[in-house]
Protein backbone atom coordinates (compact mmCIF):
# COMPACT_ATOMS: atom_id res chain seq x y z
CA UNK A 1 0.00 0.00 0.00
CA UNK A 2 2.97 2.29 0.47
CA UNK A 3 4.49 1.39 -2.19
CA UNK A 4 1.43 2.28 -4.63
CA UNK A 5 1.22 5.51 -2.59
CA UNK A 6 4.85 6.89 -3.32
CA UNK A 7 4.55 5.96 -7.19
CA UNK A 8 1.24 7.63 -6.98
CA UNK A 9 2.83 11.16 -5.87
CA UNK A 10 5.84 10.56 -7.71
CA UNK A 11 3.59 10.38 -10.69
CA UNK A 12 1.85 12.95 -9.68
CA UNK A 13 4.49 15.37 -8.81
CA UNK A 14 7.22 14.48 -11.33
CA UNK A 15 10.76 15.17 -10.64
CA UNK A 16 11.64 18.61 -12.81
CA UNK A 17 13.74 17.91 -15.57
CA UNK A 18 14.17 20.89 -17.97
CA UNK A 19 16.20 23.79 -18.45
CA UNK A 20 14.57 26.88 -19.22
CA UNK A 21 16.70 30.55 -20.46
CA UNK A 22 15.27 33.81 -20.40
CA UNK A 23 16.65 37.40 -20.93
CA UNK A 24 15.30 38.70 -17.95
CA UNK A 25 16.31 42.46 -18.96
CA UNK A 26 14.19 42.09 -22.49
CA UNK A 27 11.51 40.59 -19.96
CA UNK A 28 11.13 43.66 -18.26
CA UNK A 29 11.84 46.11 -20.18
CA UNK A 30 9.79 45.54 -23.31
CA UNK A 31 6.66 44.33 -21.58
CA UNK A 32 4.00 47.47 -21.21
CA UNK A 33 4.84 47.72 -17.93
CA UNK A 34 8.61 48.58 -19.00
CA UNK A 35 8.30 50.48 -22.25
CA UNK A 36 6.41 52.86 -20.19
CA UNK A 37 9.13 53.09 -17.33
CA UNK A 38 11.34 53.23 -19.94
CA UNK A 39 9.93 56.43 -21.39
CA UNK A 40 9.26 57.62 -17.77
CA UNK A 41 13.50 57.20 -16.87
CA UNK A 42 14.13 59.05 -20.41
CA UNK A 43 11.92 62.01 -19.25
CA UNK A 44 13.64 62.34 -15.68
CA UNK A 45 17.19 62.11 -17.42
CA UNK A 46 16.44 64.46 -20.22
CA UNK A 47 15.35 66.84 -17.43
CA UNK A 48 18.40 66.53 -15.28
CA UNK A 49 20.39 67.27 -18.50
CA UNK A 50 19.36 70.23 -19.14
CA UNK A 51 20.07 71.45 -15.39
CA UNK A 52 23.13 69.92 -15.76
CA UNK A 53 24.07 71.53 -19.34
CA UNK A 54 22.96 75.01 -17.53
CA UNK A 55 26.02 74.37 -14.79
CA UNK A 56 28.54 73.60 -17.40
CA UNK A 57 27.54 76.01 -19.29
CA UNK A 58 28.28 78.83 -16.74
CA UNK A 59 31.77 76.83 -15.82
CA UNK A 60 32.58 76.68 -20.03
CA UNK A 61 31.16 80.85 -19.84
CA UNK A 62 33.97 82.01 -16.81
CA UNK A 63 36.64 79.43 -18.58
CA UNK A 64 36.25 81.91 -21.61
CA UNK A 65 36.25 85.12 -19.50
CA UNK A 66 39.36 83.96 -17.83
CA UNK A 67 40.89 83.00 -21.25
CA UNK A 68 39.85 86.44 -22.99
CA UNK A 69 40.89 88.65 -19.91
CA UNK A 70 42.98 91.35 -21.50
CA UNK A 71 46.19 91.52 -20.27
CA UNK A 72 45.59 94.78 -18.26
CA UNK A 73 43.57 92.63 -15.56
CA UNK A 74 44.65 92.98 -12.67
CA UNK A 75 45.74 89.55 -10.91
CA UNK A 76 43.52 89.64 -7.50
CA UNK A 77 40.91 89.59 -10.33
CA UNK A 78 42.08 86.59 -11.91
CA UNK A 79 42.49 85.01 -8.78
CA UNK A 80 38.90 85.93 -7.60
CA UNK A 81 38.15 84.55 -11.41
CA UNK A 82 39.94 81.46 -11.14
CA UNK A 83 38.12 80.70 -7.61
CA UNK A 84 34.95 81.43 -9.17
CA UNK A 85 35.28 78.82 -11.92
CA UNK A 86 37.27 76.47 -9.21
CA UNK A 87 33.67 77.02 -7.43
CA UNK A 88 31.64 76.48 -10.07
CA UNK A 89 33.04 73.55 -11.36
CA UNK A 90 32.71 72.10 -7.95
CA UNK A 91 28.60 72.81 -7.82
CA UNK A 92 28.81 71.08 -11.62
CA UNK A 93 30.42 67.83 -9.98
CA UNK A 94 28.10 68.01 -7.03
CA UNK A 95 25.01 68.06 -9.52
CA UNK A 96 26.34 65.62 -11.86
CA UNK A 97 26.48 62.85 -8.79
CA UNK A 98 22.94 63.94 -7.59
CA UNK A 99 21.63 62.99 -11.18
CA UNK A 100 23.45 59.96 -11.30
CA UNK A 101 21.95 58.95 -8.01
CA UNK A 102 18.12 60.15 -9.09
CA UNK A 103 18.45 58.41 -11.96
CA UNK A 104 19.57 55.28 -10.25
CA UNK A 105 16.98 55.73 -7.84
CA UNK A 106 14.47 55.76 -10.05
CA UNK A 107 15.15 53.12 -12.22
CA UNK A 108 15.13 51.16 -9.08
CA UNK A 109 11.29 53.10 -8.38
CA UNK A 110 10.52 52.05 -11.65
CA UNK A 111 12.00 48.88 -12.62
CA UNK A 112 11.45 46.23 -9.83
CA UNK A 113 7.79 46.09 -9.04
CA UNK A 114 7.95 45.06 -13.00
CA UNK A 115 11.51 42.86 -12.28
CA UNK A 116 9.24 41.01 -9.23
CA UNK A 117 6.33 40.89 -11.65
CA UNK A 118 8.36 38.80 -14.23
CA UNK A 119 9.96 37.16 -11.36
CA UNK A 120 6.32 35.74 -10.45
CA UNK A 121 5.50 34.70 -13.54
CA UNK A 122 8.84 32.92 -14.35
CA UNK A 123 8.13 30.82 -11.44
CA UNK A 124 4.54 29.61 -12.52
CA UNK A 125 5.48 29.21 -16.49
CA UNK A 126 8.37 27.25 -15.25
CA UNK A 127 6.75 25.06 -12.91
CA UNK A 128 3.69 24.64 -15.54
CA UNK A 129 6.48 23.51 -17.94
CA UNK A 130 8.33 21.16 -15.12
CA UNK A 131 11.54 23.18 -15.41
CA UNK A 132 14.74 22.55 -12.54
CA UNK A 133 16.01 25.66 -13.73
CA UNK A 134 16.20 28.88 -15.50
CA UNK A 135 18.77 30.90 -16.55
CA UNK A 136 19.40 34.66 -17.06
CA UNK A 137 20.81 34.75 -20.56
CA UNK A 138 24.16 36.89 -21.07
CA UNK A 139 27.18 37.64 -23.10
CA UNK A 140 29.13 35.23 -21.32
CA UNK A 141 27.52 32.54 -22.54
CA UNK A 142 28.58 30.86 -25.43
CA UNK A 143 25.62 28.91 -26.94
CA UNK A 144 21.78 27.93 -26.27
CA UNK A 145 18.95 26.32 -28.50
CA UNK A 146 16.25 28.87 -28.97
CA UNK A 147 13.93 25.83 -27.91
CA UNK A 148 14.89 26.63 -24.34
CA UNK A 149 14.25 30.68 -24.68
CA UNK A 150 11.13 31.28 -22.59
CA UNK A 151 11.60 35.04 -23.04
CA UNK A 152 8.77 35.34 -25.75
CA UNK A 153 6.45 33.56 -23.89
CA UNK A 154 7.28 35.43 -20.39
CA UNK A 155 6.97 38.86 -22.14
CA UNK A 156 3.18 37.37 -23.25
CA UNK A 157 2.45 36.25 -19.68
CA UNK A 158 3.26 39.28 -18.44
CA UNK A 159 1.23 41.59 -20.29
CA UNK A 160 -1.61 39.43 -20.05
CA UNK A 161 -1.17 39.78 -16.29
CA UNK A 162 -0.91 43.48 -16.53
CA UNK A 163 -3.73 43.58 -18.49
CA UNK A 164 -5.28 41.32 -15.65
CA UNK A 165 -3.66 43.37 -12.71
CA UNK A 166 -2.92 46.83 -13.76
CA UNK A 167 0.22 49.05 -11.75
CA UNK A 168 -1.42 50.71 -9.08
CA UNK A 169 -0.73 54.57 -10.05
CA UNK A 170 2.01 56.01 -8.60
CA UNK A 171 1.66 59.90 -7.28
């Protein structure tokens, strides 16, 4: 009786077998989810540019002064010149790593609700298909059958499941 029991739930609950490859960055990014964060990161960096491009501009501006100063300046005002780029080059470097970090920041806002999304449904699709593993395609690796590529099918589960289960807004 034991016996018919365990071959029962082995039957039942076979042993997973396959091997399973996605490219996890094409699954979040180009699901509607991601084209729209996408757009959304592209907005907050084009925006930081421009306050950015402002900065350097005034550090490129007193660069030029400096350069053009006629030769009957006086040297305390090159010096005060020369501190004032110095300074300005400094708020420039200061603003640059404050973008950097707001950008990285939001990509993180943006992209993992959508990277634990795909995450979700990577788990079901590969336990519907019996899969042991799956693995996050990359450069390093050398070759894979396209049989294997669950990507496709991922980015179709996952827009179904938006469509299902929309983003809750976010202020």
């Amino acid at each position: 009786m034991l016996i018919l029991a365990a071959t029962a739930f082995a039957q039942a609950n076979p042993t997973p077998t396959g091997v399973g490859l996605i490219n996890f960055q094409k699954a979040v990014s180009q699901n509607e989810e991601g084209v729209k964060a996408a757009n959304a990161l592209t907005e907050v960096g084009n925006k930081l540019k421009e306050g950015l491009l402002k900065s350097q501009t005034k550090v490129t501006e007193l660069q030029d002064k400096l350069a053009k100063a006629p030769t009957t300046m006086a040297d305390s005002e090159k010096t005060a010149l020369a501190r004032e780029i110095d300074k300005a080059k400094k708020v420039y470097e200061v603003e640059q790593q404050d973008a950097l970090n707001t950008m990285d920041d939001k990509q993180e806002e943006l992209f993992r609700p959508i990277a634990d999304r795909v995450k979700k449904v990577v788990e079901v699709y590969a336990k519907e298909l019996n899969l042991v593993v799956v693995l996050n395609t990359s450069e390093d690796m050398i070759w894979a059958s396209e049989i294997v590529d669950i990507t496709t099918e991922i980015l179709r589960r996952v827009n179904a499941d938006i469509a299902r289960n929309p983003a809750k807004k976010t202020p």
